[in-house]
C-alpha atoms as a PDB file:
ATOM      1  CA  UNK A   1     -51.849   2.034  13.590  1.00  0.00           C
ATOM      2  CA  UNK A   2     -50.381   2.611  16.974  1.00  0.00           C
ATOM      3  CA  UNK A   3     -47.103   1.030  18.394  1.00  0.00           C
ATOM      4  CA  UNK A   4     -47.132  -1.264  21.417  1.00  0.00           C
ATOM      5  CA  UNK A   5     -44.838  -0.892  23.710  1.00  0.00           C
ATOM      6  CA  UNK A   6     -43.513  -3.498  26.817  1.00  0.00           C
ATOM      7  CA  UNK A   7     -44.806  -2.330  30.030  1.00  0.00           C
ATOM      8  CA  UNK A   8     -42.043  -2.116  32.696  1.00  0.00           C
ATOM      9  CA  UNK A   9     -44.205  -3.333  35.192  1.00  0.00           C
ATOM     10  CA  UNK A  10     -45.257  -6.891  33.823  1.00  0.00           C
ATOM     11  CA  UNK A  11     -43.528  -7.075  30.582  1.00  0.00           C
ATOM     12  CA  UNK A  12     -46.960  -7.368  28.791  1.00  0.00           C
ATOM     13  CA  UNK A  13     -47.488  -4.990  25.609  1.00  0.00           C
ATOM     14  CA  UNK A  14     -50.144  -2.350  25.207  1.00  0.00           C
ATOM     15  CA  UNK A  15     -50.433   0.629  23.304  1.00  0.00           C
ATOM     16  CA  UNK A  16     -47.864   3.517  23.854  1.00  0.00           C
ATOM     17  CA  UNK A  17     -49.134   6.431  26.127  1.00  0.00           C
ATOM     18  CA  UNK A  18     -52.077   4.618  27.607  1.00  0.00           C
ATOM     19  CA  UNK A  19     -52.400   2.539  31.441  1.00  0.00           C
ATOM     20  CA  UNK A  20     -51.181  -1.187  30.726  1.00  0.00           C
ATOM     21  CA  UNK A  21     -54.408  -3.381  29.959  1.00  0.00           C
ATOM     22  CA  UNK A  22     -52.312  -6.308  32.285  1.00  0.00           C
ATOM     23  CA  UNK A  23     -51.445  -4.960  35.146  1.00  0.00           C
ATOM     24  CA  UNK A  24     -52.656  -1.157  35.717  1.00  0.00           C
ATOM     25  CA  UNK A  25     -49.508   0.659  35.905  1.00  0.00           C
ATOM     26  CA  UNK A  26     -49.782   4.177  34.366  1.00  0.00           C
ATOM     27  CA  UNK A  27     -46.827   5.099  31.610  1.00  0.00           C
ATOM     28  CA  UNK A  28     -43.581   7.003  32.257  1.00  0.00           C
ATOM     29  CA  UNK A  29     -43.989  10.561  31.403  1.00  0.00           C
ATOM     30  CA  UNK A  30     -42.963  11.692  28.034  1.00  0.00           C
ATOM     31  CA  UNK A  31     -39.998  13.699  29.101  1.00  0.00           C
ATOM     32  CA  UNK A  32     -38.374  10.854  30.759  1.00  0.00           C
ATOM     33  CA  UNK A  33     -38.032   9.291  27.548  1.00  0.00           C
ATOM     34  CA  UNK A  34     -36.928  12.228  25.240  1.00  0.00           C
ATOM     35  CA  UNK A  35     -34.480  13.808  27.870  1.00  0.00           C
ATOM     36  CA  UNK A  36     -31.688  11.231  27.316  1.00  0.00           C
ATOM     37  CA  UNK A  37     -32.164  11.109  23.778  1.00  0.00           C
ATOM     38  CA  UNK A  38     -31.723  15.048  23.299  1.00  0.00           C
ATOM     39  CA  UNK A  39     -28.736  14.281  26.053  1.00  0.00           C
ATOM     40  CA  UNK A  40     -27.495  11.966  23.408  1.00  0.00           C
ATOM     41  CA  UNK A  41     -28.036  14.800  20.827  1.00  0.00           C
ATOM     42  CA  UNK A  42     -26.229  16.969  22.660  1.00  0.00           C
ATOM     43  CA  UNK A  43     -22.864  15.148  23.348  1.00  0.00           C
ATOM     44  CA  UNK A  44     -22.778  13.948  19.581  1.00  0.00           C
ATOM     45  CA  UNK A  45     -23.195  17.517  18.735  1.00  0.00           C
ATOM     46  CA  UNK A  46     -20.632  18.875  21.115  1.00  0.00           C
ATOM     47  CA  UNK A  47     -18.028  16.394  19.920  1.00  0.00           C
ATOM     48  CA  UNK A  48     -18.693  16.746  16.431  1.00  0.00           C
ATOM     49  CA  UNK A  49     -17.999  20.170  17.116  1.00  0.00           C
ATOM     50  CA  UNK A  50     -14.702  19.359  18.709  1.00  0.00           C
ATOM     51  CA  UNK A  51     -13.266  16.825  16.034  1.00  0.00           C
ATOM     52  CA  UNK A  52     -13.899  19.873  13.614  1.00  0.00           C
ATOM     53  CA  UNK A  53     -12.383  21.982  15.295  1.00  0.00           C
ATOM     54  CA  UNK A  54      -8.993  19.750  15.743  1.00  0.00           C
ATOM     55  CA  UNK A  55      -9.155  18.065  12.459  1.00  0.00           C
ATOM     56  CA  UNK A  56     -10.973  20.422  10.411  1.00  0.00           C
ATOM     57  CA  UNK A  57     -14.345  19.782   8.506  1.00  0.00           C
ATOM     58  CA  UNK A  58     -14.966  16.810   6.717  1.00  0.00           C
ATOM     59  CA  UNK A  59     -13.780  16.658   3.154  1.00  0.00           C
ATOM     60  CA  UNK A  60     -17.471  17.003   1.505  1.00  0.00           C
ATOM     61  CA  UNK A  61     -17.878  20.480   2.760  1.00  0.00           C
ATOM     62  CA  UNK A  62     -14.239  21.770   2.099  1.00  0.00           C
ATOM     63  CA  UNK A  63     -13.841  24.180  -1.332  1.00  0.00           C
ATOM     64  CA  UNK A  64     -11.799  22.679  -4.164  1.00  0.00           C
ATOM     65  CA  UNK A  65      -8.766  23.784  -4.313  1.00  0.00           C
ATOM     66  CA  UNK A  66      -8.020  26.097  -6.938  1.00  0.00           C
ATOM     67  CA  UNK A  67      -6.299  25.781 -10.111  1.00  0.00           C
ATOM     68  CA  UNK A  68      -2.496  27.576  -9.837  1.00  0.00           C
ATOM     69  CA  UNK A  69      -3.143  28.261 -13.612  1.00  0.00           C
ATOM     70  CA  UNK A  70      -6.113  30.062 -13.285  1.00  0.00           C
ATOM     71  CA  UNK A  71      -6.233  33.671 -14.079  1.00  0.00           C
ATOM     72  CA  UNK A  72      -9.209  34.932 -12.415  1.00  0.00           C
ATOM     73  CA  UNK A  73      -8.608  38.806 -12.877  1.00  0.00           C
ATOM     74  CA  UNK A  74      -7.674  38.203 -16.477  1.00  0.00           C
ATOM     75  CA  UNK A  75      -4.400  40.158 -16.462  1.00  0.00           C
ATOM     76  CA  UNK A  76      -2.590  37.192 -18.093  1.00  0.00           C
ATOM     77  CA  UNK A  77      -1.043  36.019 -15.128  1.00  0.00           C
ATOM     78  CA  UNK A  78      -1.781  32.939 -13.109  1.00  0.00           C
ATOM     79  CA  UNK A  79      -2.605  32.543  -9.790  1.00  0.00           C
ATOM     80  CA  UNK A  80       0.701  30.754  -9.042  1.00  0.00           C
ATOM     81  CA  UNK A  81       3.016  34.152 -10.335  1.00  0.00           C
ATOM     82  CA  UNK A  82      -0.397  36.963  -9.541  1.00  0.00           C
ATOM     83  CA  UNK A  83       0.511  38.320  -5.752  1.00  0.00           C
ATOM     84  CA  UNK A  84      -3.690  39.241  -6.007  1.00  0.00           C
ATOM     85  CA  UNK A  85      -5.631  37.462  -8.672  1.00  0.00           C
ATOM     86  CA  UNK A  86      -8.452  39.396  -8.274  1.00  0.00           C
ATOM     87  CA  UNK A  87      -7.173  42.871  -9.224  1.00  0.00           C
ATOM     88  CA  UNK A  88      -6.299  42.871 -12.584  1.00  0.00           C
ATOM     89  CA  UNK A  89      -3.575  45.915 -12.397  1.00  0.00           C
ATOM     90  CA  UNK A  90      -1.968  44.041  -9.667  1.00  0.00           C
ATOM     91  CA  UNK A  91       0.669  41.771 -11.508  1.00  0.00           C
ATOM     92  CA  UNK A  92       4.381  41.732 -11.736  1.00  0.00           C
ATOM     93  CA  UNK A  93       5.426  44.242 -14.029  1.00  0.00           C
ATOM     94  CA  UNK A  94       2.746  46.542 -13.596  1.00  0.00           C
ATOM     95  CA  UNK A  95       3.384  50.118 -13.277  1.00  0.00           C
ATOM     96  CA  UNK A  96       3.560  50.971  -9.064  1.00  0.00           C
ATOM     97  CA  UNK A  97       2.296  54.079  -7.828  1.00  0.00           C
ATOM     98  CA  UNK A  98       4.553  55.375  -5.070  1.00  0.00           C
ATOM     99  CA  UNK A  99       2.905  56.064  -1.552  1.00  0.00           C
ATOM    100  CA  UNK A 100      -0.541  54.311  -1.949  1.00  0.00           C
ATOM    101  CA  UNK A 101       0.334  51.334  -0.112  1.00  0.00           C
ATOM    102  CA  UNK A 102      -0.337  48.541  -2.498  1.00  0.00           C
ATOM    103  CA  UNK A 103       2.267  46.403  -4.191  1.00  0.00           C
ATOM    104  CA  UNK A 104       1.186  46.633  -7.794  1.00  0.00           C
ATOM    105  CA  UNK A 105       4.542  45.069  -9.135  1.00  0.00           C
ATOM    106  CA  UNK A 106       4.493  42.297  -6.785  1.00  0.00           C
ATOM    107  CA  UNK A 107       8.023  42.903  -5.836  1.00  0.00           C
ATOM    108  CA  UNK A 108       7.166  42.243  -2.389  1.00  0.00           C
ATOM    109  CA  UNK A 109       6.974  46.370  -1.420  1.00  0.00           C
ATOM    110  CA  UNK A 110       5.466  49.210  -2.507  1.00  0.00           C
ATOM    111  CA  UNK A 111       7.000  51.964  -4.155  1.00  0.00           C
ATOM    112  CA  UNK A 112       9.271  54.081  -2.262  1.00  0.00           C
ATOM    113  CA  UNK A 113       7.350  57.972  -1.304  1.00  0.00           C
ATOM    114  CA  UNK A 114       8.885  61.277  -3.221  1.00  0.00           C
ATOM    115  CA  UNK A 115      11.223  63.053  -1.557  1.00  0.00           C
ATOM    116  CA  UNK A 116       9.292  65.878  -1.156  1.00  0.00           C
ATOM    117  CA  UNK A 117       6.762  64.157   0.902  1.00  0.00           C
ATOM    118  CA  UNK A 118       9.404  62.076   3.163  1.00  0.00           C
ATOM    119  CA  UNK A 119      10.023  62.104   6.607  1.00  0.00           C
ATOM    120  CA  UNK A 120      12.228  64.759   7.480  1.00  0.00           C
ATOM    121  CA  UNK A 121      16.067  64.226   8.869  1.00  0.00           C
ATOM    122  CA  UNK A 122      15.327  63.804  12.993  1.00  0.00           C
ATOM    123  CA  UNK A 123      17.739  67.267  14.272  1.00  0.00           C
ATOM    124  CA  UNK A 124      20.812  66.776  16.013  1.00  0.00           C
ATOM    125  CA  UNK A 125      20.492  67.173  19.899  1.00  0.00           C
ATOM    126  CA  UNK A 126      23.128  68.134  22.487  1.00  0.00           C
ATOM    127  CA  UNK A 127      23.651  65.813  24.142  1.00  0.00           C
ATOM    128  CA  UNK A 128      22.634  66.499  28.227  1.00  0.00           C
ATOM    129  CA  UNK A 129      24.711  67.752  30.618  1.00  0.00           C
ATOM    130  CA  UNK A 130      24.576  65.287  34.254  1.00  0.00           C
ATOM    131  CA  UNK A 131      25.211  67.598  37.018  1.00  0.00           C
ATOM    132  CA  UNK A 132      27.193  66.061  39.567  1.00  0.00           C
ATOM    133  CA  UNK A 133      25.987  65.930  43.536  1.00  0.00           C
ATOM    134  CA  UNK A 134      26.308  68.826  45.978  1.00  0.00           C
ATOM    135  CA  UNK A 135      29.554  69.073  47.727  1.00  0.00           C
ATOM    136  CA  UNK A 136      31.896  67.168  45.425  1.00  0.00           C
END
């Protein structure tokens, strides 16, 4: 079944994409009609893209939160008291290795380096001399 349309020239309706049967006068081109509607498309999409970026996404595609008494790693800590719930021999009271750079403890730091492998003492400079100008 085809749609009938008003013609702009005499009002009268006739099938879409055809000459009107009243009065003669040939139909707008088919881009004149779909370039405001993917205008349209376009600003919707660009400010749906801004409110998203200001206000964040809407709720339906934002991540539960999780539980603070989960234990995902299974270390018998919760998520809540676990500095990184997804290593399980990261939890406080766990043994920290000194020097690697990870807080296994979850005291907030790693382990302090041996000795042996520390920074040595900066040596003590003289301090320098400031000549003073010619002729004084």
């Amino acid at each position: 079944m085809q749609n009938l349309e008003p013609c702009v020239g005499c009002g009268g309706f006739g099938p879409s994409d055809t000459t009107c049967p009243h009065c003669g006068i040939e139909p707008e081109p088919r881009t004149h009609r779909i370039a405001p509607r993917l205008l349209q498309v376009a600003i919707g999409g660009s400010l749906a893209m801004t409110l998203m970026a200001c206000y964040g996404a809407p709720h339906a595609y934002m991540p539960e939160p999780r539980d603070p008494n989960a234990d995902q790693d299974g270390d018998g800590f919760p998520m809540r008291e676990d500095c990184d719930d997804l290593s399980a021999s990261t939890h406080p009271g766990a043994a920290d290795t000194e020097g690697d750079g990870i807080d296994s403890d979850c005291d907030g730091s790693d382990a302090q380096r041996p000795q042996e492998f520390a920074e040595p003492p900066p040596e003590e400079k003289q301090p320098l001399e400031v000549a003073s100008p010619p002729g004084e």
